[in-house]
C-alpha atoms as a PDB file:
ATOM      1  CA  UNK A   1      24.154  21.588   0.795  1.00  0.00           C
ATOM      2  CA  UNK A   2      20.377  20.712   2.032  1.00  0.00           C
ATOM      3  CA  UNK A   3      20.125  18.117   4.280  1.00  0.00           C
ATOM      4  CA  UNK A   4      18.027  14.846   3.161  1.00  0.00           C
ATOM      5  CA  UNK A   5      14.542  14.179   4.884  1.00  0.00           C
ATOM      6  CA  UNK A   6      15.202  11.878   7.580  1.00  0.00           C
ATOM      7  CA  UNK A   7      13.154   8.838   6.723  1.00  0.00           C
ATOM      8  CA  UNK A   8       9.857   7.173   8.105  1.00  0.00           C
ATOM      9  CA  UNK A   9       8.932   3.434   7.416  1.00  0.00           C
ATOM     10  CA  UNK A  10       5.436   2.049   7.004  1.00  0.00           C
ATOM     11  CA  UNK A  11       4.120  -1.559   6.356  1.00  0.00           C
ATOM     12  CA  UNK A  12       1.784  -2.428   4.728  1.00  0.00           C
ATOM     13  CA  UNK A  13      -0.724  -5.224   5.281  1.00  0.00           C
ATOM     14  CA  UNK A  14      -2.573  -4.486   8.414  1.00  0.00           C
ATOM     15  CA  UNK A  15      -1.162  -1.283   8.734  1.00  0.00           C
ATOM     16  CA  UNK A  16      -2.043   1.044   5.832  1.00  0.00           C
ATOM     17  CA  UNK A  17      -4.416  -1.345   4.392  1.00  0.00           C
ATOM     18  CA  UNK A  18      -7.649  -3.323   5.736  1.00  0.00           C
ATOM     19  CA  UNK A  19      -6.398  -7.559   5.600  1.00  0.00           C
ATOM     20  CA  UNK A  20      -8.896  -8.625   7.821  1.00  0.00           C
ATOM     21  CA  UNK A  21     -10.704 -10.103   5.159  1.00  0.00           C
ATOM     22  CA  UNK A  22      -8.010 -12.354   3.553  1.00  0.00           C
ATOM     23  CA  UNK A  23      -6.384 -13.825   7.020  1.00  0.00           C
ATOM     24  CA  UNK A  24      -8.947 -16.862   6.274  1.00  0.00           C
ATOM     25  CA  UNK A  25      -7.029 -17.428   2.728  1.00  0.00           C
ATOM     26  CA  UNK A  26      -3.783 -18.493   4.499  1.00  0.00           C
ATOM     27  CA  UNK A  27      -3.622 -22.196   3.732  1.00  0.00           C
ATOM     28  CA  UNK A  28      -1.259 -23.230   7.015  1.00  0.00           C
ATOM     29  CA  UNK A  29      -1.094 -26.635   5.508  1.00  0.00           C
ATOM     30  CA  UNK A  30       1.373 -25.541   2.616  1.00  0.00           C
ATOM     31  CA  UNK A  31       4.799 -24.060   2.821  1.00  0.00           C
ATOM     32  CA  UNK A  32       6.568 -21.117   1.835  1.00  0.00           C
ATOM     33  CA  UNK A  33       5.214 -18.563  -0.566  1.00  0.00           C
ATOM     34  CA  UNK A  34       2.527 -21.310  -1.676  1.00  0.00           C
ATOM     35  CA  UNK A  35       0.896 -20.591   1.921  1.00  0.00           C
ATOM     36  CA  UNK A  36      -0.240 -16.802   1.201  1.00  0.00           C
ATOM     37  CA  UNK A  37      -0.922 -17.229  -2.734  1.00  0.00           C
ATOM     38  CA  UNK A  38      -4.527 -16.546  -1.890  1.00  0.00           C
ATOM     39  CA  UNK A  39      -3.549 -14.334   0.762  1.00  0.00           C
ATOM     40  CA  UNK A  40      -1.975 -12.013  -1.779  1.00  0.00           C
ATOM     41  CA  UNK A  41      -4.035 -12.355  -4.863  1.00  0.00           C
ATOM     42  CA  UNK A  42      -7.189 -11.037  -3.122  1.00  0.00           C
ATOM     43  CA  UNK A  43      -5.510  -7.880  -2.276  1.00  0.00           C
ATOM     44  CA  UNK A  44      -6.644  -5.331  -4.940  1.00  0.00           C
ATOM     45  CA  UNK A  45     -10.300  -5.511  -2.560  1.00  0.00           C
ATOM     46  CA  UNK A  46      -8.310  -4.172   0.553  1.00  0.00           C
ATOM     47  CA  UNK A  47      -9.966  -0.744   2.081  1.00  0.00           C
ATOM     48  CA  UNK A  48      -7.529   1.740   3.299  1.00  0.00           C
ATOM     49  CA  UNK A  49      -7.337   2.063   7.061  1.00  0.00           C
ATOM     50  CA  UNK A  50      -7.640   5.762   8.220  1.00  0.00           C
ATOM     51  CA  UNK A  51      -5.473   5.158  11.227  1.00  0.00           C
ATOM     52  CA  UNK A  52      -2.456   4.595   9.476  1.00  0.00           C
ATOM     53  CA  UNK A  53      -3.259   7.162   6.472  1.00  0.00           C
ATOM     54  CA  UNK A  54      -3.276   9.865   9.386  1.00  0.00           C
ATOM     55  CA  UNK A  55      -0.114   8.927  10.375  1.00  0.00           C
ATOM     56  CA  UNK A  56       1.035   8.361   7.277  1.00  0.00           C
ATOM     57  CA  UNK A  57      -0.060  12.417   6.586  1.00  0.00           C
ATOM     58  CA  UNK A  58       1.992  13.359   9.334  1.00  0.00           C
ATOM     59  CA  UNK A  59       4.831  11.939   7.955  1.00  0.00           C
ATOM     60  CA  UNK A  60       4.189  13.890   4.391  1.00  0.00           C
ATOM     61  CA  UNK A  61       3.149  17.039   6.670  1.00  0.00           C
ATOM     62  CA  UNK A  62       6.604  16.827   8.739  1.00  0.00           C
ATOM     63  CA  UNK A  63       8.428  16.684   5.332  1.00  0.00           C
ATOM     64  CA  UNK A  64       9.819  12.635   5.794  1.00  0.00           C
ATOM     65  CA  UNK A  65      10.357  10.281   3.391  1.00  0.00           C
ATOM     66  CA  UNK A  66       8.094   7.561   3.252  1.00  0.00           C
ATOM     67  CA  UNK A  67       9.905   4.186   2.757  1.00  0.00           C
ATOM     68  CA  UNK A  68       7.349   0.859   2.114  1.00  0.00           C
ATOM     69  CA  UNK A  69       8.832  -2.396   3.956  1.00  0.00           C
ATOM     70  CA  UNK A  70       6.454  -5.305   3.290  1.00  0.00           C
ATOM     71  CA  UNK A  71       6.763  -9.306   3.531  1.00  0.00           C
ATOM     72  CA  UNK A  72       4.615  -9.286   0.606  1.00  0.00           C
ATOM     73  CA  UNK A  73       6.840 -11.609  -2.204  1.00  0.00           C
ATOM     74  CA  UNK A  74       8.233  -9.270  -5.160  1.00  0.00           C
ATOM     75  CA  UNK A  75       6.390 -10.854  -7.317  1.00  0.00           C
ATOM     76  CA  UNK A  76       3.159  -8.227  -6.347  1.00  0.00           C
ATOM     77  CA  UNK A  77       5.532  -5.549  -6.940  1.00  0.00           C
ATOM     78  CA  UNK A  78       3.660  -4.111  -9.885  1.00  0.00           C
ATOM     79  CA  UNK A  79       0.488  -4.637  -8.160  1.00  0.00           C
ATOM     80  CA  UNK A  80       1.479  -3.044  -4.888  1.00  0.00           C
ATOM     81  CA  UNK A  81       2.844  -0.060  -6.410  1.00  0.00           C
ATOM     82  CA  UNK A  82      -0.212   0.580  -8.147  1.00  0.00           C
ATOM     83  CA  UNK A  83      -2.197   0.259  -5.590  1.00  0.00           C
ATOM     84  CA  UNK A  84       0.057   2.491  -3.122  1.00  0.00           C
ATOM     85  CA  UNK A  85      -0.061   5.165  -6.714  1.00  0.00           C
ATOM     86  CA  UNK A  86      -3.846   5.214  -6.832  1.00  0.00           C
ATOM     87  CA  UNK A  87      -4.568   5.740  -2.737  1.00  0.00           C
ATOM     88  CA  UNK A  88      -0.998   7.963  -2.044  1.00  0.00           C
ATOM     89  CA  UNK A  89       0.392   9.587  -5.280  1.00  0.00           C
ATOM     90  CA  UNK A  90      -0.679  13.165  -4.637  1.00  0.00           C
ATOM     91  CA  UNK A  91      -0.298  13.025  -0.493  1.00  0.00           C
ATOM     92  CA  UNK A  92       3.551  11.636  -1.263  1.00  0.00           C
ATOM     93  CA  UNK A  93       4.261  13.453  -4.552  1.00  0.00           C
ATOM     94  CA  UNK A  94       4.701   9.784  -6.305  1.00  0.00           C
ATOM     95  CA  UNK A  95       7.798   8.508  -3.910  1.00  0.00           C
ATOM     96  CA  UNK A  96       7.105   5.161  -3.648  1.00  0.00           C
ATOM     97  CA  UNK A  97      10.568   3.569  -2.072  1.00  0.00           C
ATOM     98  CA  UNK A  98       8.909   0.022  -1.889  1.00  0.00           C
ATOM     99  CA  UNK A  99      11.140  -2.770  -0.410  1.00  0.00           C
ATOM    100  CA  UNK A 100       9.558  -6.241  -0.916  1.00  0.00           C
ATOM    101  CA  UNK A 101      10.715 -10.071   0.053  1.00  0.00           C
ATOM    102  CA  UNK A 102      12.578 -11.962  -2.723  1.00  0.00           C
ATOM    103  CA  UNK A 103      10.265 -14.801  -4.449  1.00  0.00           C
ATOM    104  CA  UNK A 104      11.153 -17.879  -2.848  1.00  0.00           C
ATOM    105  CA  UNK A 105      12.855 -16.449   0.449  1.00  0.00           C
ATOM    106  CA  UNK A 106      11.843 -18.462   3.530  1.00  0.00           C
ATOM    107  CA  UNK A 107      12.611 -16.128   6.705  1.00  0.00           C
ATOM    108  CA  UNK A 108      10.121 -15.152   9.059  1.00  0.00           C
ATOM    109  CA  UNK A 109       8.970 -11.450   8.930  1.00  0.00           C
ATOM    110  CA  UNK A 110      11.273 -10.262  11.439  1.00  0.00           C
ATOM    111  CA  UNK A 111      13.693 -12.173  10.340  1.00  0.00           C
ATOM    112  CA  UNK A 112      13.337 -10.210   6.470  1.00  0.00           C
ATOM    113  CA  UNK A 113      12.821  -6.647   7.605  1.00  0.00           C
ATOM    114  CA  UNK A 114      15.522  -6.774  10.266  1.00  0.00           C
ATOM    115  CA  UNK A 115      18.144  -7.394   6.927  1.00  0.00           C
ATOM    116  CA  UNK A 116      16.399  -4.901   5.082  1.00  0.00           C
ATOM    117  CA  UNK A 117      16.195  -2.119   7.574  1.00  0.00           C
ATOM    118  CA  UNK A 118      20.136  -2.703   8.382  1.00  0.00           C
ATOM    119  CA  UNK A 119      20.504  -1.802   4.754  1.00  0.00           C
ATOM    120  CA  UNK A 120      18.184   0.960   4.730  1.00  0.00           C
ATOM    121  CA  UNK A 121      19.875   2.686   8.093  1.00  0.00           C
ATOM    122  CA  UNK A 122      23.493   2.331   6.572  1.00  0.00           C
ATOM    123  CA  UNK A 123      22.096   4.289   3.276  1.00  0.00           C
ATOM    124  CA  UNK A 124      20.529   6.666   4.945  1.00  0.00           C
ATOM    125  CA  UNK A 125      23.629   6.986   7.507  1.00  0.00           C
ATOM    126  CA  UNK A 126      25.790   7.870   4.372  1.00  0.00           C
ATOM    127  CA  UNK A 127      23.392  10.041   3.034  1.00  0.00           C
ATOM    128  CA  UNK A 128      23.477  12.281   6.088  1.00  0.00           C
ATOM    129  CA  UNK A 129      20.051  11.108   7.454  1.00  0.00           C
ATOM    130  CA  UNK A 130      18.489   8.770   9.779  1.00  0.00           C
ATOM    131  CA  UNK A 131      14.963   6.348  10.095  1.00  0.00           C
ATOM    132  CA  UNK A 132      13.347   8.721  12.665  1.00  0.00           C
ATOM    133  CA  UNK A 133      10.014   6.173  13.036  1.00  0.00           C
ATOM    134  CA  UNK A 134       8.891   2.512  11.775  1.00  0.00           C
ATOM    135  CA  UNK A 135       5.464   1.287  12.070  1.00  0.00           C
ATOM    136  CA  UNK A 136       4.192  -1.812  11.723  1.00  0.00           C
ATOM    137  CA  UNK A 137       1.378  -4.291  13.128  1.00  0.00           C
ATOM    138  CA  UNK A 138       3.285  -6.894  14.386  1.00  0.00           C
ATOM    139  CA  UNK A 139       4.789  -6.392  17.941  1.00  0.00           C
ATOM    140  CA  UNK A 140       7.494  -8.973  17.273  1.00  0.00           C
ATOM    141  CA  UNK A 141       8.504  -6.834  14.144  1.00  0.00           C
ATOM    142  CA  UNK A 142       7.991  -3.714  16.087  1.00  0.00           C
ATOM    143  CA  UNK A 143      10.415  -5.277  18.769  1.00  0.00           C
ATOM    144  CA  UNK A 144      12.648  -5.552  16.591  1.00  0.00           C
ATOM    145  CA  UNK A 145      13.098  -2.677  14.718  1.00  0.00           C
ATOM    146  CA  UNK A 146      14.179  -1.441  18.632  1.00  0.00           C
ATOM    147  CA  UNK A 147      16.882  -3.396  18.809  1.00  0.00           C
ATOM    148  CA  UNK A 148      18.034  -1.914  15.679  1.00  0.00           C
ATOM    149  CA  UNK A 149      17.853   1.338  17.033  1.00  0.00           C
ATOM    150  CA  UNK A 150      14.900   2.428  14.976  1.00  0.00           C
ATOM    151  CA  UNK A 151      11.980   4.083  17.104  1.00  0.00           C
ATOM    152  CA  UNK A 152       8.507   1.637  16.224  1.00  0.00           C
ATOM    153  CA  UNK A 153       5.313   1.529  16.864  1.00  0.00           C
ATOM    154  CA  UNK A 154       1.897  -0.730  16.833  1.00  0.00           C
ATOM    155  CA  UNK A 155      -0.258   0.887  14.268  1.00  0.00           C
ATOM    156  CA  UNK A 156      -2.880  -1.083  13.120  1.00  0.00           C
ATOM    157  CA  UNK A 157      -6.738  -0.366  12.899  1.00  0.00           C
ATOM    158  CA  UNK A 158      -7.540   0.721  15.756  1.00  0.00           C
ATOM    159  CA  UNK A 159      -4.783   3.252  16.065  1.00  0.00           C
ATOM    160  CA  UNK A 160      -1.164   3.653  17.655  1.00  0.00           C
ATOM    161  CA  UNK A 161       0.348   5.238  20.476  1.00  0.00           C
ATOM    162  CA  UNK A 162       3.099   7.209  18.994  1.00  0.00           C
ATOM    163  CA  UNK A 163       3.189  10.782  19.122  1.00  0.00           C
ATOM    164  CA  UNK A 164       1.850  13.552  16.365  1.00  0.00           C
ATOM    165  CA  UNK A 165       5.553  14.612  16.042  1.00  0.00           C
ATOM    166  CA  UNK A 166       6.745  11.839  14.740  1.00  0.00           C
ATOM    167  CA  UNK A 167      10.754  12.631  15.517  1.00  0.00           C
ATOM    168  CA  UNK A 168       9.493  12.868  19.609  1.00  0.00           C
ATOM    169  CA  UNK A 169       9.148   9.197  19.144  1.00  0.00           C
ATOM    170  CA  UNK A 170      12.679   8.394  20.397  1.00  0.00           C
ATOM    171  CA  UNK A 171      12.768  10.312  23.855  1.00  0.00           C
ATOM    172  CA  UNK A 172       8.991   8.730  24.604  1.00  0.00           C
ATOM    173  CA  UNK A 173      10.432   5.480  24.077  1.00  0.00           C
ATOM    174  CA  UNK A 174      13.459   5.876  25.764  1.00  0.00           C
ATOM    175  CA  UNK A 175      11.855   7.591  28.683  1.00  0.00           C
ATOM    176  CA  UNK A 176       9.341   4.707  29.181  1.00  0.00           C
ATOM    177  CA  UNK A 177      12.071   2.139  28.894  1.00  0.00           C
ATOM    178  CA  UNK A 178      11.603   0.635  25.345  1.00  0.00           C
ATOM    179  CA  UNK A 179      14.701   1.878  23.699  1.00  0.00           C
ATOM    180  CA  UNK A 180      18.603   1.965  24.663  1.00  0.00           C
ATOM    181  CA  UNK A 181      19.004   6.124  25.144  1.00  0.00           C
ATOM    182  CA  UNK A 182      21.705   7.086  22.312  1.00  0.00           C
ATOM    183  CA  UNK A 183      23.607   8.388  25.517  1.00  0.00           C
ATOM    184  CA  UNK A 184      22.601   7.363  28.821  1.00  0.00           C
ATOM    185  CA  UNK A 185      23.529   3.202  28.464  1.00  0.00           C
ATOM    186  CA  UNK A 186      20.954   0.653  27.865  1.00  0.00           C
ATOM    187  CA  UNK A 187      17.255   1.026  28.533  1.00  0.00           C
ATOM    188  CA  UNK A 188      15.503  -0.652  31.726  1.00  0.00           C
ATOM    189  CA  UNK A 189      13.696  -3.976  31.310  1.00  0.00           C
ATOM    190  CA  UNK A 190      10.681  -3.522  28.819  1.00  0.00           C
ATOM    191  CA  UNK A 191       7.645  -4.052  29.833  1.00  0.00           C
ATOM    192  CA  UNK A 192       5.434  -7.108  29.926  1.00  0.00           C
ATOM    193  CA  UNK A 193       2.982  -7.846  27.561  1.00  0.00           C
ATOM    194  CA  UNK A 194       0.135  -9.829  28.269  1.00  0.00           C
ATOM    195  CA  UNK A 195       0.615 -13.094  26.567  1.00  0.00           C
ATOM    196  CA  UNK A 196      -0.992 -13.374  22.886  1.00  0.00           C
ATOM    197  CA  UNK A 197      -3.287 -15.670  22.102  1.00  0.00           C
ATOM    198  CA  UNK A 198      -3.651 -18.046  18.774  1.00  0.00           C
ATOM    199  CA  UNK A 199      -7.069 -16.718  17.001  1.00  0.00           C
ATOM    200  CA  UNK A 200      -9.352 -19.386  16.597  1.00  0.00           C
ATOM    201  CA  UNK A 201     -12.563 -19.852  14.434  1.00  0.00           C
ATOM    202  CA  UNK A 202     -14.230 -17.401  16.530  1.00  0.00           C
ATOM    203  CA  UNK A 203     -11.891 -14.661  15.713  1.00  0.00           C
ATOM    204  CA  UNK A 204     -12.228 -15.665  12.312  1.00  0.00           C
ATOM    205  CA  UNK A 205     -15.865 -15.493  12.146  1.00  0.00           C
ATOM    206  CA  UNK A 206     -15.998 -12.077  14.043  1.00  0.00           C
ATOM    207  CA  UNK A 207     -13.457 -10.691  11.627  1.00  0.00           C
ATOM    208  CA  UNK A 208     -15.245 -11.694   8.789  1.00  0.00           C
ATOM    209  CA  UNK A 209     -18.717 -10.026  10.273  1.00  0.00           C
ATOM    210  CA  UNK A 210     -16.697  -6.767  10.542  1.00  0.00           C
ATOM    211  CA  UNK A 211     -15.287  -6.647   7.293  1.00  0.00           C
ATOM    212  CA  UNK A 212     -18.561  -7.579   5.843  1.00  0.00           C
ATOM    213  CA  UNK A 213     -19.892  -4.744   7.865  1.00  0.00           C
ATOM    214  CA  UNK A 214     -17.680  -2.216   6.387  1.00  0.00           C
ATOM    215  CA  UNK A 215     -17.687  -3.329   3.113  1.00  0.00           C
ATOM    216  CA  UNK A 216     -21.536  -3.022   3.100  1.00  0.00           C
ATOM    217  CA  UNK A 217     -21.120   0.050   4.998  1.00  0.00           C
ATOM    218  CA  UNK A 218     -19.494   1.703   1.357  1.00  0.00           C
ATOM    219  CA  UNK A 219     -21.046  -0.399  -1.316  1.00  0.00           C
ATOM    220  CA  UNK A 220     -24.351  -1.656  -0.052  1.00  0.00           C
ATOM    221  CA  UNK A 221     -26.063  -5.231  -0.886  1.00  0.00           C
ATOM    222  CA  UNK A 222     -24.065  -4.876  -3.950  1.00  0.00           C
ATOM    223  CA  UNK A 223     -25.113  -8.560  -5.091  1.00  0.00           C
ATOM    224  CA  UNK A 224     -28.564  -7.804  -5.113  1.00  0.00           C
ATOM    225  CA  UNK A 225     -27.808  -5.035  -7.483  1.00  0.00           C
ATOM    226  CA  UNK A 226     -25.808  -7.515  -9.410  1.00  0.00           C
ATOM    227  CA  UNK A 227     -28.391  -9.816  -9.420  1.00  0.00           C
ATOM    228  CA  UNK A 228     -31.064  -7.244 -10.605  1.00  0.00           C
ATOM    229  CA  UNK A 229     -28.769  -5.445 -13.527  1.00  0.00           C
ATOM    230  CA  UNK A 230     -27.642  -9.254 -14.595  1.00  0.00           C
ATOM    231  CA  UNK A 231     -31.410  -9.950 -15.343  1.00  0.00           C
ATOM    232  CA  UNK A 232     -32.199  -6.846 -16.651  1.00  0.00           C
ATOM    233  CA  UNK A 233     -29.377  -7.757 -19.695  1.00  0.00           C
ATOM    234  CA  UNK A 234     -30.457 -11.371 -19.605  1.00  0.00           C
ATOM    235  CA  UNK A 235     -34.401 -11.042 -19.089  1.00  0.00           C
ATOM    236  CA  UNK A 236     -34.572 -14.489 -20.315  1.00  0.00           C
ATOM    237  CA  UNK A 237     -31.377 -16.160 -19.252  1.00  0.00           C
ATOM    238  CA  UNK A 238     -28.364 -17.697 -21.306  1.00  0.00           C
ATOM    239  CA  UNK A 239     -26.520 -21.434 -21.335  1.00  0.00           C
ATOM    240  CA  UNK A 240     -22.988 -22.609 -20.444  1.00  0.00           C
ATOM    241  CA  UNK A 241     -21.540 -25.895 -21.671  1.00  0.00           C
ATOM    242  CA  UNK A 242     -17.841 -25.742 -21.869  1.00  0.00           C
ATOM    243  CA  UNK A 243     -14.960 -24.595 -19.550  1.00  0.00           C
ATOM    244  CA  UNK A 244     -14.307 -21.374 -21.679  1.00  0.00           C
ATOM    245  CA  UNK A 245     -18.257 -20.257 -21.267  1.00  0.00           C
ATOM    246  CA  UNK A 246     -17.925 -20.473 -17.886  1.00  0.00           C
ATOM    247  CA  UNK A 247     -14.548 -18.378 -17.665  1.00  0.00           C
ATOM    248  CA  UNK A 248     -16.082 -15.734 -19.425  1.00  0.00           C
ATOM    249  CA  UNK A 249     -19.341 -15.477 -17.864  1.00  0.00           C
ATOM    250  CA  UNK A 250     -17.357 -15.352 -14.567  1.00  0.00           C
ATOM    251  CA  UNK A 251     -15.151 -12.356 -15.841  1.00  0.00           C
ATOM    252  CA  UNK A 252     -18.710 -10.628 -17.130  1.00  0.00           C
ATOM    253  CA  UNK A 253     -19.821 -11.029 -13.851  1.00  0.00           C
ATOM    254  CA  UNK A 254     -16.919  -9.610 -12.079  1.00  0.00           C
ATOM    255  CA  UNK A 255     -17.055  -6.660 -14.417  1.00  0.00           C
ATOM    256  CA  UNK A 256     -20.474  -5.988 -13.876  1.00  0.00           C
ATOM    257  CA  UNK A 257     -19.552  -6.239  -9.573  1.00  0.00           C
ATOM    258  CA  UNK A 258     -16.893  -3.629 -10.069  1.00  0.00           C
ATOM    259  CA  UNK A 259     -19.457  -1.689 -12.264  1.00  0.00           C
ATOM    260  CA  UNK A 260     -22.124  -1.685  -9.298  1.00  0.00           C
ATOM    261  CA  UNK A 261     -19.346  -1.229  -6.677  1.00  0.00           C
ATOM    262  CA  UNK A 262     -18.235   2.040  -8.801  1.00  0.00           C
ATOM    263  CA  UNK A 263     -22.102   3.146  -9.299  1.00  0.00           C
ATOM    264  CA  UNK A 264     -23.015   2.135  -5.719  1.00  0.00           C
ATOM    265  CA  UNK A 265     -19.747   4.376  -4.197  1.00  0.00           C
ATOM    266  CA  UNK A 266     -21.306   7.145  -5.886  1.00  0.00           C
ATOM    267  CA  UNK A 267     -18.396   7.426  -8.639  1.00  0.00           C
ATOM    268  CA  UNK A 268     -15.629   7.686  -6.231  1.00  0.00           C
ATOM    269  CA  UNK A 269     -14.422   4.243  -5.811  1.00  0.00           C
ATOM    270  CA  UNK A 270     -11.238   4.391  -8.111  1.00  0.00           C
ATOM    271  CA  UNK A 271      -9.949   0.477  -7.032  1.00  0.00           C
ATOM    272  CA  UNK A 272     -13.234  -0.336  -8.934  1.00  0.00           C
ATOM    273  CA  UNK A 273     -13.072   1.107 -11.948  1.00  0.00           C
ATOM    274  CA  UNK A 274      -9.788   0.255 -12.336  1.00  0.00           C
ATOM    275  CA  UNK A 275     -10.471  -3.385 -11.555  1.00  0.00           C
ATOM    276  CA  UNK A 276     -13.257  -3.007 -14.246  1.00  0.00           C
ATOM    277  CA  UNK A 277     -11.043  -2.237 -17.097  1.00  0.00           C
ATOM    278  CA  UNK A 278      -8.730  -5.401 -16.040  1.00  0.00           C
ATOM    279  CA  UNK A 279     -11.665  -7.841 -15.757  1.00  0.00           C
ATOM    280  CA  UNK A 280     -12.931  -6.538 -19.122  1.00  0.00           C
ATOM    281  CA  UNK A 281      -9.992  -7.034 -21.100  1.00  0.00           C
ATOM    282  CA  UNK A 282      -9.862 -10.351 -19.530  1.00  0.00           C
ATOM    283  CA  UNK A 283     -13.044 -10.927 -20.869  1.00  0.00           C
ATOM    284  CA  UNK A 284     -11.940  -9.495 -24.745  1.00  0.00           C
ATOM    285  CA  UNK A 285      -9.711 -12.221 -24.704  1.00  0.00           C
ATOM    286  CA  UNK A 286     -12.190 -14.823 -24.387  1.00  0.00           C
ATOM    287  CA  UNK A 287     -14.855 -13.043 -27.269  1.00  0.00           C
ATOM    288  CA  UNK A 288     -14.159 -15.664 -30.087  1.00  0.00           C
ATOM    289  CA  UNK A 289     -13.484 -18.555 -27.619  1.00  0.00           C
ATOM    290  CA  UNK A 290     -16.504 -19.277 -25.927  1.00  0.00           C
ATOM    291  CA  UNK A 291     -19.953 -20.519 -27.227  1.00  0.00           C
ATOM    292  CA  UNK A 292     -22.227 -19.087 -24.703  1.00  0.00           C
ATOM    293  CA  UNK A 293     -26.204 -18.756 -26.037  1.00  0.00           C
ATOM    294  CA  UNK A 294     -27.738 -15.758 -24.741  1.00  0.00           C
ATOM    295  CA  UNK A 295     -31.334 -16.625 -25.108  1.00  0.00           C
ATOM    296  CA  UNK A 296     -33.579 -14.787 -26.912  1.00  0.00           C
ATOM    297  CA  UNK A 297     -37.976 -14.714 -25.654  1.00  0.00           C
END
């Protein structure tokens, strides 16, 4: 009987995809899943970061299964799986094993994936295989997923340290001191981090410059093209008075900044189109609701 791929697990934000740009949204004055509703709901603008798609390749390339352990709430299942469809489908031959946190559920991170990854281990320990590598962003959840017995890494934007063959990620471990050796008794002490450090507005600000960087870096000044294809099919402007006008002319515009995005990506952008096609059926909902006056010369 052929043996199972041993199995490989990947987050998500931070990791595979570019969050920098939502951190900001996280409203620390609210509780529970109420804190990241912003958080989440901008994600369909996230960039894919190469660092982890290259290891995420390697994974495909040394025949693993990729398993998707997230914090994000179930309730973005739909939308996550799309998403991870549209950027992975053909490198993973559309195996999406996506684990997600109930709606609702209240533990920390580490405190989530360490219950889900127990479950994950004792499947794949009756199946005949075994989680060969985890990578995450978090060091707290990478910690963690060593004291499970799972090999992690860091892997965030600027890289990771684990090795191109992913199954040599045990012995490195072990040999430097951050893993229990499966038989020579426990590891030594790890070693010391330097202590983190709380971002503060700075941070914030510099994050933001990067991502608006990058963002420019693959669509341009997209709003002045907005702003110049908006007058060019309004020469002579238009007037809003009630709270469905506005809705729609908001949608309109959003379909016109995916439109631009698309154009300005040179037709390769697929997040954009797609997001096009939601924001415009959006907006056919709203066609004999509003009472907008396009203005005529």
């Amino acid at each position: 009987m052929k043996r199972l791929p041993d199995i490989a697990i990947f987050d998500l934000d931070g990791c595979l995809f570019d969050d920098e740009h939502r951190l900001p949204l996280i409203n620390m004055s609210l509780e529970g899943d109420a804190r990241y509703e912003a958080y989440h709901a901008d994600q369909h603008v996230d960039l894919v970061l190469e660092a982890g798609v290259s290891y995420l390749k390697k994974a495909a390339e040394q025949n693993l299964l990729v398993v998707f352990l997230t914090a994000r709430p179930i309730k973005y299942f739909e939308v996550t799986l799309s998403k991870l469809g549209r950027h992975f489908h053909k490198l993973l031959d559309g195996r999406f094993p996506l684990h997600m946190r109930p709606d609702g559920d209240k533990r920390t991170s580490v405190e989530f994936k360490r219950s889900k990854v127990r479950e994950i281990i004792a499947k794949a320990k009756d199946e005949g295989r075994e989680v060969v590598v985890a990578f995450d962003d978090r060091q707290d959840v990478v910690d963690m997923y060593r004291e499970e017995g799972v090999p992690a890494w860091v892997l965030d934007k600027s890289g990771s340290a684990c090795p191109g063959f992913l199954r040599d990620s045990r012995q490195l471990l072990e040999h430097q001191g951050y893993m229990a050796s499966l038989t020579d008794g426990p590891a030594q002490p790890k070693l010391e981090r330097p202590p983190t450090r709380k971002p503060d507005a700075g941070d914030l600000m510099a994050a933001m410059a990067r991502t608006f960087k990058e963002r420019n870096a693959v669509y341009g000044n997209n709003a002045e093209v907005v702003g110049r294809v908006m007058a060019a099919l309004f020469p002579h402007g238009v007037k809003l008075k009630t709270p469905k006008d506005f809705e729609l002319w908001h949608l309109l515009e959003l379909v016109i900044v995916k439109l631009t995005r698309f154009t300005q990506s040179e037709l390769t952008h697929e997040d954009s189109i797609h997001d096009l096609a939601i924001y415009a059926a959006m907006v056919e909902l709203l066609v004999k609701d509003h009472n907008i006056e396009v203005i005529k010369a």
